[in-house]
PDB file of N, CA and C in Angstrom:
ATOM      1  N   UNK A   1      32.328  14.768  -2.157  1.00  0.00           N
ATOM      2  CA  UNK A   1      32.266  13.319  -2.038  1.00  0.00           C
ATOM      3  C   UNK A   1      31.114  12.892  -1.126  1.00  0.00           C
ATOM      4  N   UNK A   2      30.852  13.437   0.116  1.00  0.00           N
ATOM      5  CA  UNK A   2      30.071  13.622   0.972  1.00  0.00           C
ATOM      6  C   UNK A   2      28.537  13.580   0.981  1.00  0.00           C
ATOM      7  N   UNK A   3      28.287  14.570  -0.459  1.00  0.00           N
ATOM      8  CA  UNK A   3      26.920  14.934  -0.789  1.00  0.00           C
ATOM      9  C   UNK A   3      26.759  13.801  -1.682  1.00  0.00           C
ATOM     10  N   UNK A   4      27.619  13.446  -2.675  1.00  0.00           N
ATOM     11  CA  UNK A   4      27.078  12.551  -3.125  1.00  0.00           C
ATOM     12  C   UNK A   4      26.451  11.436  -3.059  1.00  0.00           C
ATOM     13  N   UNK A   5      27.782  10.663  -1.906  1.00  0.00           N
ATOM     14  CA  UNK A   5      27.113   9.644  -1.488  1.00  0.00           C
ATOM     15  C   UNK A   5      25.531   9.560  -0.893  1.00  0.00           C
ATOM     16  N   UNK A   6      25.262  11.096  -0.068  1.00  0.00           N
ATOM     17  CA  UNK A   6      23.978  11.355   0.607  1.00  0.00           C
ATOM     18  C   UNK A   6      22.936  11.238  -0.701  1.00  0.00           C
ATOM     19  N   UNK A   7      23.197  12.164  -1.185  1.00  0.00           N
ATOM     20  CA  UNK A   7      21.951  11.889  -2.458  1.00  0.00           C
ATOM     21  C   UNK A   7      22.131  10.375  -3.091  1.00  0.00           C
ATOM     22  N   UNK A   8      23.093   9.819  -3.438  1.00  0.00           N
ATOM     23  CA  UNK A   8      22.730   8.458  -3.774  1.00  0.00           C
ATOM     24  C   UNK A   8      21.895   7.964  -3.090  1.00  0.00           C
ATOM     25  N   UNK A   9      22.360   8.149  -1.513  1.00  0.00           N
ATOM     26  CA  UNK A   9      21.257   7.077  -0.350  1.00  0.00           C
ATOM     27  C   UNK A   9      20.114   7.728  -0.082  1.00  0.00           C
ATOM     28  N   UNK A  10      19.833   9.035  -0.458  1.00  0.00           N
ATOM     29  CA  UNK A  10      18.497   9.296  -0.492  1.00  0.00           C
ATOM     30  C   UNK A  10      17.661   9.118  -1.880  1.00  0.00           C
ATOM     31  N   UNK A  11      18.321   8.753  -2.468  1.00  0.00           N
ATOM     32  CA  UNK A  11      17.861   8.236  -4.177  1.00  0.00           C
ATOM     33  C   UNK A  11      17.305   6.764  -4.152  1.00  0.00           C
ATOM     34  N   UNK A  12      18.411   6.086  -3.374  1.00  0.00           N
ATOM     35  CA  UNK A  12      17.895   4.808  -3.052  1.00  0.00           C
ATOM     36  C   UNK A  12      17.024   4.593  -2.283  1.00  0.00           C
ATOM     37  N   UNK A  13      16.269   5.308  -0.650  1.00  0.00           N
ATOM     38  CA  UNK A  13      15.557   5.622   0.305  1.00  0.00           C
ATOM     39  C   UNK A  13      14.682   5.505  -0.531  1.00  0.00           C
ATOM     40  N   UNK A  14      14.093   6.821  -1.140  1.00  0.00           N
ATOM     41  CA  UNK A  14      12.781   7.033  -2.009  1.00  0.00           C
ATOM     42  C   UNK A  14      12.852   6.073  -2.975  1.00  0.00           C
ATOM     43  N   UNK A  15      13.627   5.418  -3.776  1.00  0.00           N
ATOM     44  CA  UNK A  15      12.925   4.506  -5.047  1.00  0.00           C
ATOM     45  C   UNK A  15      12.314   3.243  -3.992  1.00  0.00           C
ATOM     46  N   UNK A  16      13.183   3.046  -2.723  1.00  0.00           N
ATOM     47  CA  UNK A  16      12.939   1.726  -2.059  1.00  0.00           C
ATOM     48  C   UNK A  16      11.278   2.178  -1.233  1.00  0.00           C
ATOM     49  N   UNK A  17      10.788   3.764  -0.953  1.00  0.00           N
ATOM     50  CA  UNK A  17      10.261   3.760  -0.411  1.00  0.00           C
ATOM     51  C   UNK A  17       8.560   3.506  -1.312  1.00  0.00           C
ATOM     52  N   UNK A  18       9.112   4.037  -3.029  1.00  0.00           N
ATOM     53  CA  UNK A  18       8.255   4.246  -4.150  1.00  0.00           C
ATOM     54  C   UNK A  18       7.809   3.033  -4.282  1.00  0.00           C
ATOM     55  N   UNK A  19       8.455   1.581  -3.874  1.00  0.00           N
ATOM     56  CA  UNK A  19       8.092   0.139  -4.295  1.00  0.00           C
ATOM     57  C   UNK A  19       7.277   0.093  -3.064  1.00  0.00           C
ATOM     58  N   UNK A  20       7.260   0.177  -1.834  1.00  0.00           N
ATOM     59  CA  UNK A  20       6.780  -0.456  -1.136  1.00  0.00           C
ATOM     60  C   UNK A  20       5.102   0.229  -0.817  1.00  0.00           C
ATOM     61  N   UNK A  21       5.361   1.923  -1.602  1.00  0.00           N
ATOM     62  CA  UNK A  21       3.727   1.920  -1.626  1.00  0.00           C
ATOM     63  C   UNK A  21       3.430   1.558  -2.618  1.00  0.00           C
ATOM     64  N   UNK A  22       3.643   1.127  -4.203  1.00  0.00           N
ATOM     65  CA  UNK A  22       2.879   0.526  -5.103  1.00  0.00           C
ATOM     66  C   UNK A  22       2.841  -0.954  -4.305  1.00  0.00           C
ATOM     67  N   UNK A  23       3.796  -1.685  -4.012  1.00  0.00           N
ATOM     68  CA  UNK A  23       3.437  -2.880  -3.486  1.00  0.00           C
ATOM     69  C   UNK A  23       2.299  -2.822  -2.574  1.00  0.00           C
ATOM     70  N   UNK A  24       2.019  -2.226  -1.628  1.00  0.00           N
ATOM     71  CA  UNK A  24       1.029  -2.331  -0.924  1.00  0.00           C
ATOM     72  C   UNK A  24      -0.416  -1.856  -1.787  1.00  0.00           C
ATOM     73  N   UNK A  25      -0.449  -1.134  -2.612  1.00  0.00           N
ATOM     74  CA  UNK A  25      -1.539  -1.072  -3.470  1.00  0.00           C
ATOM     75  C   UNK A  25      -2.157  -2.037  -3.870  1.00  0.00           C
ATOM     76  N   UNK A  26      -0.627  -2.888  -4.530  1.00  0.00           N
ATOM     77  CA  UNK A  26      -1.326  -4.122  -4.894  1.00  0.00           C
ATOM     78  C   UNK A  26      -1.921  -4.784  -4.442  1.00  0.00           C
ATOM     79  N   UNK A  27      -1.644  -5.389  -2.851  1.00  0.00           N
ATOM     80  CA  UNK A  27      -1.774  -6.077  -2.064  1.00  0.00           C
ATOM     81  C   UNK A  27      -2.858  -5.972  -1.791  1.00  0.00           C
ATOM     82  N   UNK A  28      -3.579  -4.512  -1.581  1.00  0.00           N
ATOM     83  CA  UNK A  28      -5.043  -4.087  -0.944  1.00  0.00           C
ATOM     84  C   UNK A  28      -5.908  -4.047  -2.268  1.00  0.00           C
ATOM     85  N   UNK A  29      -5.432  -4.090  -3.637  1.00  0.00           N
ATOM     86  CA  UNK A  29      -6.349  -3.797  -4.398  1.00  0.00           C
ATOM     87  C   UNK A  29      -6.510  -5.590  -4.766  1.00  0.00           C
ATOM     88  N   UNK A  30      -5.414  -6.804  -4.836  1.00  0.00           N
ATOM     89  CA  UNK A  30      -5.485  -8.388  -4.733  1.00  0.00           C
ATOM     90  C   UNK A  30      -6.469  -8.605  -3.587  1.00  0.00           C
ATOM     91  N   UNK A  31      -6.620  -8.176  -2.500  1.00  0.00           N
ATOM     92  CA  UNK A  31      -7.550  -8.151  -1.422  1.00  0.00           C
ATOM     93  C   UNK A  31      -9.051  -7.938  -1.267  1.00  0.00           C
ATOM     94  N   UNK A  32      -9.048  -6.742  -2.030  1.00  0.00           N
ATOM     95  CA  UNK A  32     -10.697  -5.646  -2.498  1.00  0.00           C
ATOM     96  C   UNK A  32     -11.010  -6.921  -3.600  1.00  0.00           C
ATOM     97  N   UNK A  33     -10.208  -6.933  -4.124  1.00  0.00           N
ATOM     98  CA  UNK A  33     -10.946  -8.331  -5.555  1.00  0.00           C
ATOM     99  C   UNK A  33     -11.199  -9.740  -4.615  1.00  0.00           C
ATOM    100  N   UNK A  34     -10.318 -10.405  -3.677  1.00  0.00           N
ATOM    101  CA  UNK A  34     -10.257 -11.466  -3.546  1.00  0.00           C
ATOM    102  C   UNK A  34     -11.620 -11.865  -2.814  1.00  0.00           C
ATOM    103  N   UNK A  35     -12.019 -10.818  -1.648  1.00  0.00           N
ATOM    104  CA  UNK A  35     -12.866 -10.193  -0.981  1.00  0.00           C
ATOM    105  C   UNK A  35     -14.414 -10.188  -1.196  1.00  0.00           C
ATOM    106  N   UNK A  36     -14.599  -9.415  -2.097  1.00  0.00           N
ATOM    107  CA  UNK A  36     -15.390  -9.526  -3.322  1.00  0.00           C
ATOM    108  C   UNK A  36     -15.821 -10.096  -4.221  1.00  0.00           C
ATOM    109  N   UNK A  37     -15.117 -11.046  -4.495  1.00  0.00           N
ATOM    110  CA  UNK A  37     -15.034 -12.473  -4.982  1.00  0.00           C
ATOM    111  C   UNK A  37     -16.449 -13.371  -4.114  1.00  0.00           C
ATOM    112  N   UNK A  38     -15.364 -13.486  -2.987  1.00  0.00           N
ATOM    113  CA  UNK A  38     -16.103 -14.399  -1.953  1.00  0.00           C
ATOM    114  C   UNK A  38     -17.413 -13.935  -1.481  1.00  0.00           C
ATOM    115  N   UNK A  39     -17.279 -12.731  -0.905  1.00  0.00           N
ATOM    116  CA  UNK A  39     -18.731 -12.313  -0.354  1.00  0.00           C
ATOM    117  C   UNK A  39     -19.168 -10.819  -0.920  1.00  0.00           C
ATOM    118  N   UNK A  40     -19.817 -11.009  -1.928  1.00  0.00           N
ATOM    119  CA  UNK A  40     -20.375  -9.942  -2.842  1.00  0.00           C
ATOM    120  C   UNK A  40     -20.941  -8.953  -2.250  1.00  0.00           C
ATOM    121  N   UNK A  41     -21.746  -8.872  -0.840  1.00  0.00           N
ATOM    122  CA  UNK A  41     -22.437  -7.897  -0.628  1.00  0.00           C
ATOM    123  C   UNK A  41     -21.335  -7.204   0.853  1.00  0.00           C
ATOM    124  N   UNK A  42     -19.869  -7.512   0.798  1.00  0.00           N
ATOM    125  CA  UNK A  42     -19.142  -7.536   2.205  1.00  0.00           C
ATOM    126  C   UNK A  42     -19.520  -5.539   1.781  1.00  0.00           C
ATOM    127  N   UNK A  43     -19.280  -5.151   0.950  1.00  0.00           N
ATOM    128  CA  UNK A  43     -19.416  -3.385   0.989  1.00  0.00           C
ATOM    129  C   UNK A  43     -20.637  -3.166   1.581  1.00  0.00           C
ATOM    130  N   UNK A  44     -21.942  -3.720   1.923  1.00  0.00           N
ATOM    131  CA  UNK A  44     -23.111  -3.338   2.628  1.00  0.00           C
ATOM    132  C   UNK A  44     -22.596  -2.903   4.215  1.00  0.00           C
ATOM    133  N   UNK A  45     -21.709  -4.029   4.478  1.00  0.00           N
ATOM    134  CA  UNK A  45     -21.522  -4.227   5.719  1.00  0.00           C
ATOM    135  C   UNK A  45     -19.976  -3.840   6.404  1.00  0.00           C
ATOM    136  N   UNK A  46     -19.309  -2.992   5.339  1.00  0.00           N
ATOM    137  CA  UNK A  46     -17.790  -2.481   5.991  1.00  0.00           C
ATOM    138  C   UNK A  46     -17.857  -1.321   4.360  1.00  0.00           C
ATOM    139  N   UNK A  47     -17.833  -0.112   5.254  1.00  0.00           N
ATOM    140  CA  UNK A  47     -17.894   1.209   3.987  1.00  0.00           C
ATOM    141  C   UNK A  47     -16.311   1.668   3.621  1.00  0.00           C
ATOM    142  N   UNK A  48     -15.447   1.368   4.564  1.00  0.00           N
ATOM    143  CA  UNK A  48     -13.711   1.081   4.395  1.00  0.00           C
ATOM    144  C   UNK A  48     -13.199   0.058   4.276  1.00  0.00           C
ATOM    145  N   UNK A  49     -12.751  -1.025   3.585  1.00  0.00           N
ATOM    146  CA  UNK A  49     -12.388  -2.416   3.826  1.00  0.00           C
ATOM    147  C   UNK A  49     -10.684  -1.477   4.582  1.00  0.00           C
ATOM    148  N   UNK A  50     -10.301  -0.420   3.885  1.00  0.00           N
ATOM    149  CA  UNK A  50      -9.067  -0.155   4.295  1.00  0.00           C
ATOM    150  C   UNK A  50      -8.458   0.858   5.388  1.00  0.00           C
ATOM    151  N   UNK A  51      -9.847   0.690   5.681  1.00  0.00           N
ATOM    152  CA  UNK A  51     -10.025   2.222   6.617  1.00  0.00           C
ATOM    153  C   UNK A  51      -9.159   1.946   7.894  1.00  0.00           C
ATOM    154  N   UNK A  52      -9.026   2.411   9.323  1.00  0.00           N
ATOM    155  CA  UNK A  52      -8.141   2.667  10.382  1.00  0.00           C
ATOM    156  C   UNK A  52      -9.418   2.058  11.061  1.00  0.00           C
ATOM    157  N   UNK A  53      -8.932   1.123  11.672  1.00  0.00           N
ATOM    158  CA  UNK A  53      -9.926   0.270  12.739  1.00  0.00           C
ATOM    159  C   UNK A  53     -10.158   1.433  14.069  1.00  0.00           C
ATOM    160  N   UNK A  54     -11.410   1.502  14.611  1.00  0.00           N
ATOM    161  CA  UNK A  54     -12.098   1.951  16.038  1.00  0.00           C
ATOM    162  C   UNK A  54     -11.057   1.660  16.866  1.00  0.00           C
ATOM    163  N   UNK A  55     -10.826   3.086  17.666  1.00  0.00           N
ATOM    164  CA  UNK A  55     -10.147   3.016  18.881  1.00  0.00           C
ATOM    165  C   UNK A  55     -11.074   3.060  20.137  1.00  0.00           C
TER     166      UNK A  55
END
């Protein structure tokens, strides 16, 4: 009874975890377009739009 319930909630964990990286794909790839849109040459001047900001 035990295991089951566990694998259900780890079934649910990962599908909930599977949406939230396609969602964020989206989000950064609606972004890279929106971005791009506006200021055509912004890739001259940032070689990661998604990269990990300078510490």
């Amino acid at each position: 009874m035990a295991t089951v319930l566990i694998n259900r909630t780890l079934s649910q964990l990962v599908n909930r975890r599977n949406l939230l990286v396609k969602d964020g794909i989206r989000f950064k790839n609606g972004f890279h377009e929106q971005i791009s849109m506006a200021y055509p040459s912004y890739s001259k001047f940032f070689s990661e739009i998604d990269g990990k900001p300078a510490s």
